[in-house]
Protein backbone atom coordinates (compact mmCIF):
# COMPACT_ATOMS: atom_id res chain seq x y z
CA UNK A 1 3.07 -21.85 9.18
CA UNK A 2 4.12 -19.39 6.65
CA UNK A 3 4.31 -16.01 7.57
CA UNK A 4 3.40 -13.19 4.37
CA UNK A 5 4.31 -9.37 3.90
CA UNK A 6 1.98 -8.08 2.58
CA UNK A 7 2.11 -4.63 0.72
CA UNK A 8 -1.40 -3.16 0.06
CA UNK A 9 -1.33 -0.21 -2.29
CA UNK A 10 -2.65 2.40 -3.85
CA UNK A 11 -3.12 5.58 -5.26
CA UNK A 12 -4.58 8.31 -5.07
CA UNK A 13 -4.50 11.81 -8.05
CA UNK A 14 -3.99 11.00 -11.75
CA UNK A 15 -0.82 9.53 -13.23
CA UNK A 16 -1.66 11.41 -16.75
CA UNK A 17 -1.91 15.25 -16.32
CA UNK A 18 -2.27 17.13 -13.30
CA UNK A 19 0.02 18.63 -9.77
CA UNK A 20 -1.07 15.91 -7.62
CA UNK A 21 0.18 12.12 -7.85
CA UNK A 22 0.64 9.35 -4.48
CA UNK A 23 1.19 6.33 -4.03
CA UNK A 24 0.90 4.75 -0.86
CA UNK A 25 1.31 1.36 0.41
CA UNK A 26 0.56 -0.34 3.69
CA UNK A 27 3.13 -3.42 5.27
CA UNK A 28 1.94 -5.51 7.84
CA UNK A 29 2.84 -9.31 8.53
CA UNK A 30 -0.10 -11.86 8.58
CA UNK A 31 0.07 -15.67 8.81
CA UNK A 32 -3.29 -15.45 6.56
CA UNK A 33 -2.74 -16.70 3.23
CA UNK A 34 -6.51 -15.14 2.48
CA UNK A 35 -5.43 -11.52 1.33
CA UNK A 36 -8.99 -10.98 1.56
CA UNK A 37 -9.17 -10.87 5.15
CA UNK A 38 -6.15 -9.33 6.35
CA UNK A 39 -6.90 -6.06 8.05
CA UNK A 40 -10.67 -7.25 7.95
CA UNK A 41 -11.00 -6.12 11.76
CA UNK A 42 -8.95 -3.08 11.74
CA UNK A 43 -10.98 -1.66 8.30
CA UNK A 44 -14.63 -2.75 9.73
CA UNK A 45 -14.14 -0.42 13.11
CA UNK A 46 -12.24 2.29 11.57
CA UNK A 47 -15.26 1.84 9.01
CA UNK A 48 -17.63 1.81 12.11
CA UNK A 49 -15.68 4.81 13.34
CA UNK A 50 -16.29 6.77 10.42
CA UNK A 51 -19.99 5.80 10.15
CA UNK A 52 -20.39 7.25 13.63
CA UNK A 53 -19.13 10.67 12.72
CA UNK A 54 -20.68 11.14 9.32
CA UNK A 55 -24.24 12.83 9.08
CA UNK A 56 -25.90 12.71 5.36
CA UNK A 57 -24.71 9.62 4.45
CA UNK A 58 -23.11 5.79 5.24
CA UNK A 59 -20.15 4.49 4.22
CA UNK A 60 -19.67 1.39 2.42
CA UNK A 61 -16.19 1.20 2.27
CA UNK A 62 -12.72 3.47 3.17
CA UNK A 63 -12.06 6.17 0.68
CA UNK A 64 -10.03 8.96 2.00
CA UNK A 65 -10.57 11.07 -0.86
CA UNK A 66 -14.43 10.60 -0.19
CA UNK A 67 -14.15 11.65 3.44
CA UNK A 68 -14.52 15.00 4.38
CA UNK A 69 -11.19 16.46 5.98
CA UNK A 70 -11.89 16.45 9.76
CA UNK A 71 -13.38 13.03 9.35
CA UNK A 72 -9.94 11.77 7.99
CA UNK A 73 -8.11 13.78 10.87
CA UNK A 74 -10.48 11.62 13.60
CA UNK A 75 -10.13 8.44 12.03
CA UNK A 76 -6.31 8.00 10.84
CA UNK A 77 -5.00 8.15 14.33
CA UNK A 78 -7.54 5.13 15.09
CA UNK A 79 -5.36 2.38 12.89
CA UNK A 80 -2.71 1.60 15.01
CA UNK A 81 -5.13 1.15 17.83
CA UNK A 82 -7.56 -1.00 15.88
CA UNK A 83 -4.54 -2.91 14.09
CA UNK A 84 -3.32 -4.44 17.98
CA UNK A 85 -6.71 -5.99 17.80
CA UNK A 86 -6.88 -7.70 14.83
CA UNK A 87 -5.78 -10.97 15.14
CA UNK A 88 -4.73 -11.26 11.13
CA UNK A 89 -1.93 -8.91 11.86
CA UNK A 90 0.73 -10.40 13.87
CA UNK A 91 2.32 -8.13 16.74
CA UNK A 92 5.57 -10.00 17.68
CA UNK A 93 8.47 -9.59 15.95
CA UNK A 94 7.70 -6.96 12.96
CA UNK A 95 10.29 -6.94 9.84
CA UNK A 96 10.83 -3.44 11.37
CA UNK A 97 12.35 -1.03 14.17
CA UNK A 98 9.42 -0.09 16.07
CA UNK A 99 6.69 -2.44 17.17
CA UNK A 100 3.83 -0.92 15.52
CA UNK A 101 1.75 -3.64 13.55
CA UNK A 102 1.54 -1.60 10.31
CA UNK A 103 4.10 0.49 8.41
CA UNK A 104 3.48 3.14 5.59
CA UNK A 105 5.50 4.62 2.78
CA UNK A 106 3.96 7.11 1.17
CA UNK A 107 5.40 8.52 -2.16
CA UNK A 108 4.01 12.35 -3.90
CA UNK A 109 5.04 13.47 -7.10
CA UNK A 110 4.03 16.37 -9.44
CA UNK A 111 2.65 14.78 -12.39
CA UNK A 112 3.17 17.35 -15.50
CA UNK A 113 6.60 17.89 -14.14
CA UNK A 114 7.21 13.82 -13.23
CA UNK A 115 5.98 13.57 -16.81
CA UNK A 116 7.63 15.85 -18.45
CA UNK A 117 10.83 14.86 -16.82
CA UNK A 118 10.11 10.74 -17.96
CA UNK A 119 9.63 11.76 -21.46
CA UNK A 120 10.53 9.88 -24.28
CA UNK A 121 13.93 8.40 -22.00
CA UNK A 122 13.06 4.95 -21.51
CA UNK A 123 13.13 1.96 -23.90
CA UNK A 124 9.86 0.66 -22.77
CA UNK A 125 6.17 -0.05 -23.93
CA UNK A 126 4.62 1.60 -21.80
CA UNK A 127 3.31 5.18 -22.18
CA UNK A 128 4.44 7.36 -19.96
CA UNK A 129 1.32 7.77 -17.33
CA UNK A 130 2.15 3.66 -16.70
CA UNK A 131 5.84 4.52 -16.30
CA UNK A 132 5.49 6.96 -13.76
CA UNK A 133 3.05 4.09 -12.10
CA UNK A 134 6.52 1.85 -12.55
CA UNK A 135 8.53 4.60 -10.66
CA UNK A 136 6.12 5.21 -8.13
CA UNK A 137 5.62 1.33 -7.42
CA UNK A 138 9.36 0.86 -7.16
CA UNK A 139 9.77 3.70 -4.80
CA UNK A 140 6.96 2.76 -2.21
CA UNK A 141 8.22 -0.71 -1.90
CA UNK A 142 11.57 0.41 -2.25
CA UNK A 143 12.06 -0.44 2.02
CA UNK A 144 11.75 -4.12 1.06
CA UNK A 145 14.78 -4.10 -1.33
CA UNK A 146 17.30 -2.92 2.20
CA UNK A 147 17.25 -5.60 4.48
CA UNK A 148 18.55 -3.49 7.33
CA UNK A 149 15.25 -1.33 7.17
CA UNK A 150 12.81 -4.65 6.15
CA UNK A 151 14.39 -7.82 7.94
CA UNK A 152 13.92 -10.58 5.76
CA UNK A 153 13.72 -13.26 7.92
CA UNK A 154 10.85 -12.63 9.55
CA UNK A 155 8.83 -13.86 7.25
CA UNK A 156 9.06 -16.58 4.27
CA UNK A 157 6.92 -14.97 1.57
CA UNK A 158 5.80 -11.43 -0.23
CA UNK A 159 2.50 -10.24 -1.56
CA UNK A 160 2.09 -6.87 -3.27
CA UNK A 161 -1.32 -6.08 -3.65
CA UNK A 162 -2.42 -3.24 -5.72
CA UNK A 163 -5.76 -1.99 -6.78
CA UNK A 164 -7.42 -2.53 -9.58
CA UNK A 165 -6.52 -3.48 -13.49
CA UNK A 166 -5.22 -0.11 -13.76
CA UNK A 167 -1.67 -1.67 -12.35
CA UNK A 168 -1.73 -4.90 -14.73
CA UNK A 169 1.20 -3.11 -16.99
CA UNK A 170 3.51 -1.77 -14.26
CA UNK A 171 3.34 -4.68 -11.94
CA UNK A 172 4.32 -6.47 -14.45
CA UNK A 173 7.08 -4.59 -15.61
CA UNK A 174 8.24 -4.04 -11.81
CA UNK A 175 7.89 -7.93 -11.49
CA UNK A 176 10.54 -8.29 -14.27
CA UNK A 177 12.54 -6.09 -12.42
CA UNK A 178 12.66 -7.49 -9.52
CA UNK A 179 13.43 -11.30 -10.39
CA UNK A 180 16.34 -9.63 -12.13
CA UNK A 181 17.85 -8.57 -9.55
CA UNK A 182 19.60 -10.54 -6.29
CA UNK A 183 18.46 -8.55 -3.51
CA UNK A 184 15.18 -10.67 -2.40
CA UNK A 185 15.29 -14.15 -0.48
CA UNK A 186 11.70 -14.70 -0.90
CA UNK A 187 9.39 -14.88 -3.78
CA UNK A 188 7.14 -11.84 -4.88
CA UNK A 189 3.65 -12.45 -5.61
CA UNK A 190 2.16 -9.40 -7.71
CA UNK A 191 -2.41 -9.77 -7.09
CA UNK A 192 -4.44 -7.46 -8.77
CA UNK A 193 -7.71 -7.12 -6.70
CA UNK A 194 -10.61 -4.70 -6.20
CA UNK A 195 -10.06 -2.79 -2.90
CA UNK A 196 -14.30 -2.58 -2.06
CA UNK A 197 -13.06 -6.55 -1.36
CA UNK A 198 -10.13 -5.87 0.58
CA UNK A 199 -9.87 -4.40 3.89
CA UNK A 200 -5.97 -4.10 3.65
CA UNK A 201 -6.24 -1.93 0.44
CA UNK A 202 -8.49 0.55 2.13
CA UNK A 203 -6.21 0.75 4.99
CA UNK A 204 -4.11 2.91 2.84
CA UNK A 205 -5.39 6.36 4.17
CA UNK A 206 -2.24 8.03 4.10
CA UNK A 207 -0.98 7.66 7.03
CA UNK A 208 2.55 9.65 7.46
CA UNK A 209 3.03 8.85 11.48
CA UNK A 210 4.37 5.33 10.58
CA UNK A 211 6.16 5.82 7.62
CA UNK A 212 9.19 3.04 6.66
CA UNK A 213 10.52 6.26 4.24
């Protein structure tokens, strides 16, 4: 049985112009080789959960940025707790220190300055809203590239799932990277998906207790 890390990420602010960019991406270990239905319990009761609290309207799928603040507040604390449940998350033996199911890392930058800062410095197609993309993907999965914080073998295979088209460019360029370099023992598999069909990508709330960073 193969066992996958899987990365779910996203952002959240605007990679072009602004004070406010994050990306965030969610580890857990599955042996499901369906991406789609990884996290597929915890997401449908924290969904449930927030459902329960709201008043004008229902839910349809996790958006922090859509959730008022004190709904956010109630609900983060929930995913731990819902993630022991879920039997497409395995419990024993994490890549990690502690034994919580799912790990965060969580990366914030200023974007005019991050921007500013990226310029016309790299020798690269991209423009430079898709480069800071680049240098925020490489620094939230930046735990997988040190074995002593991600063990490697505990598990035989990697998928980095990001949301949306939006990513095409810089996983690509980040996938180039990374089979150029010798610091991975297991293949990484870049999918390009839209998070209203997977529960793992809208388990990225954010969450800073369980942070690999």
């Amino acid at each position: 049985m193969t066992d996958h890390l899987y990365l779910f990420v996203d952002e959240s602010g605007n990679c072009s112009r602004g004070s406010y960019y994050t990306v965030a991406a969610c580890w857990c270990l599955s042996d499901q080789s369906n991406l789609h239905k990884v996290g597929q319990s915890t997401v449908g009761q924290l969904l449930t959960t927030v459902n329960q609290k709201l008043e004008n309207f229902q839910a349809s799928e996790l958006k922090g940025s859509r959730l008022p603040t004190d709904i956010l507040n109630h609900v983060v604390p929930c995913i731990e707790q819902f993630a022991y449940d879920d039997n497409t998350i395995k419990q024993a033996r994490p890549p990690w220190e502690t034994a919580c199911p799912l790990r965060y890392s969580i990366k914030q930058l200023h974007t005019d300055l991050a921007l500013e800062i990226i310029g016309n410095s790299f020798d690269s197609q991209l423009d430079c809203a898709q480069k800071l993309q680049s240098l925020s993907l490489i620094s939230a999965i930046n735990p997988l590239l040190h074995n002593q914080i991600v063990a490697h073998d505990t598990f035989t295979e990697v998928t980095i799932v990001l949301d949306s088209d939006t990513w095409k460019n810089p996983s690509e360029e980040v996938d180039e990277l990374l089979s150029g370099i010798d610091l991975l023992d297991h293949p990484v598999n870049f999918e390009l998906r839209d998070s209203t069909k997977v529960p793992g990508l809208q388990s990225v709330l954010h969450e800073q207790r369980n942070r690999l960073d």
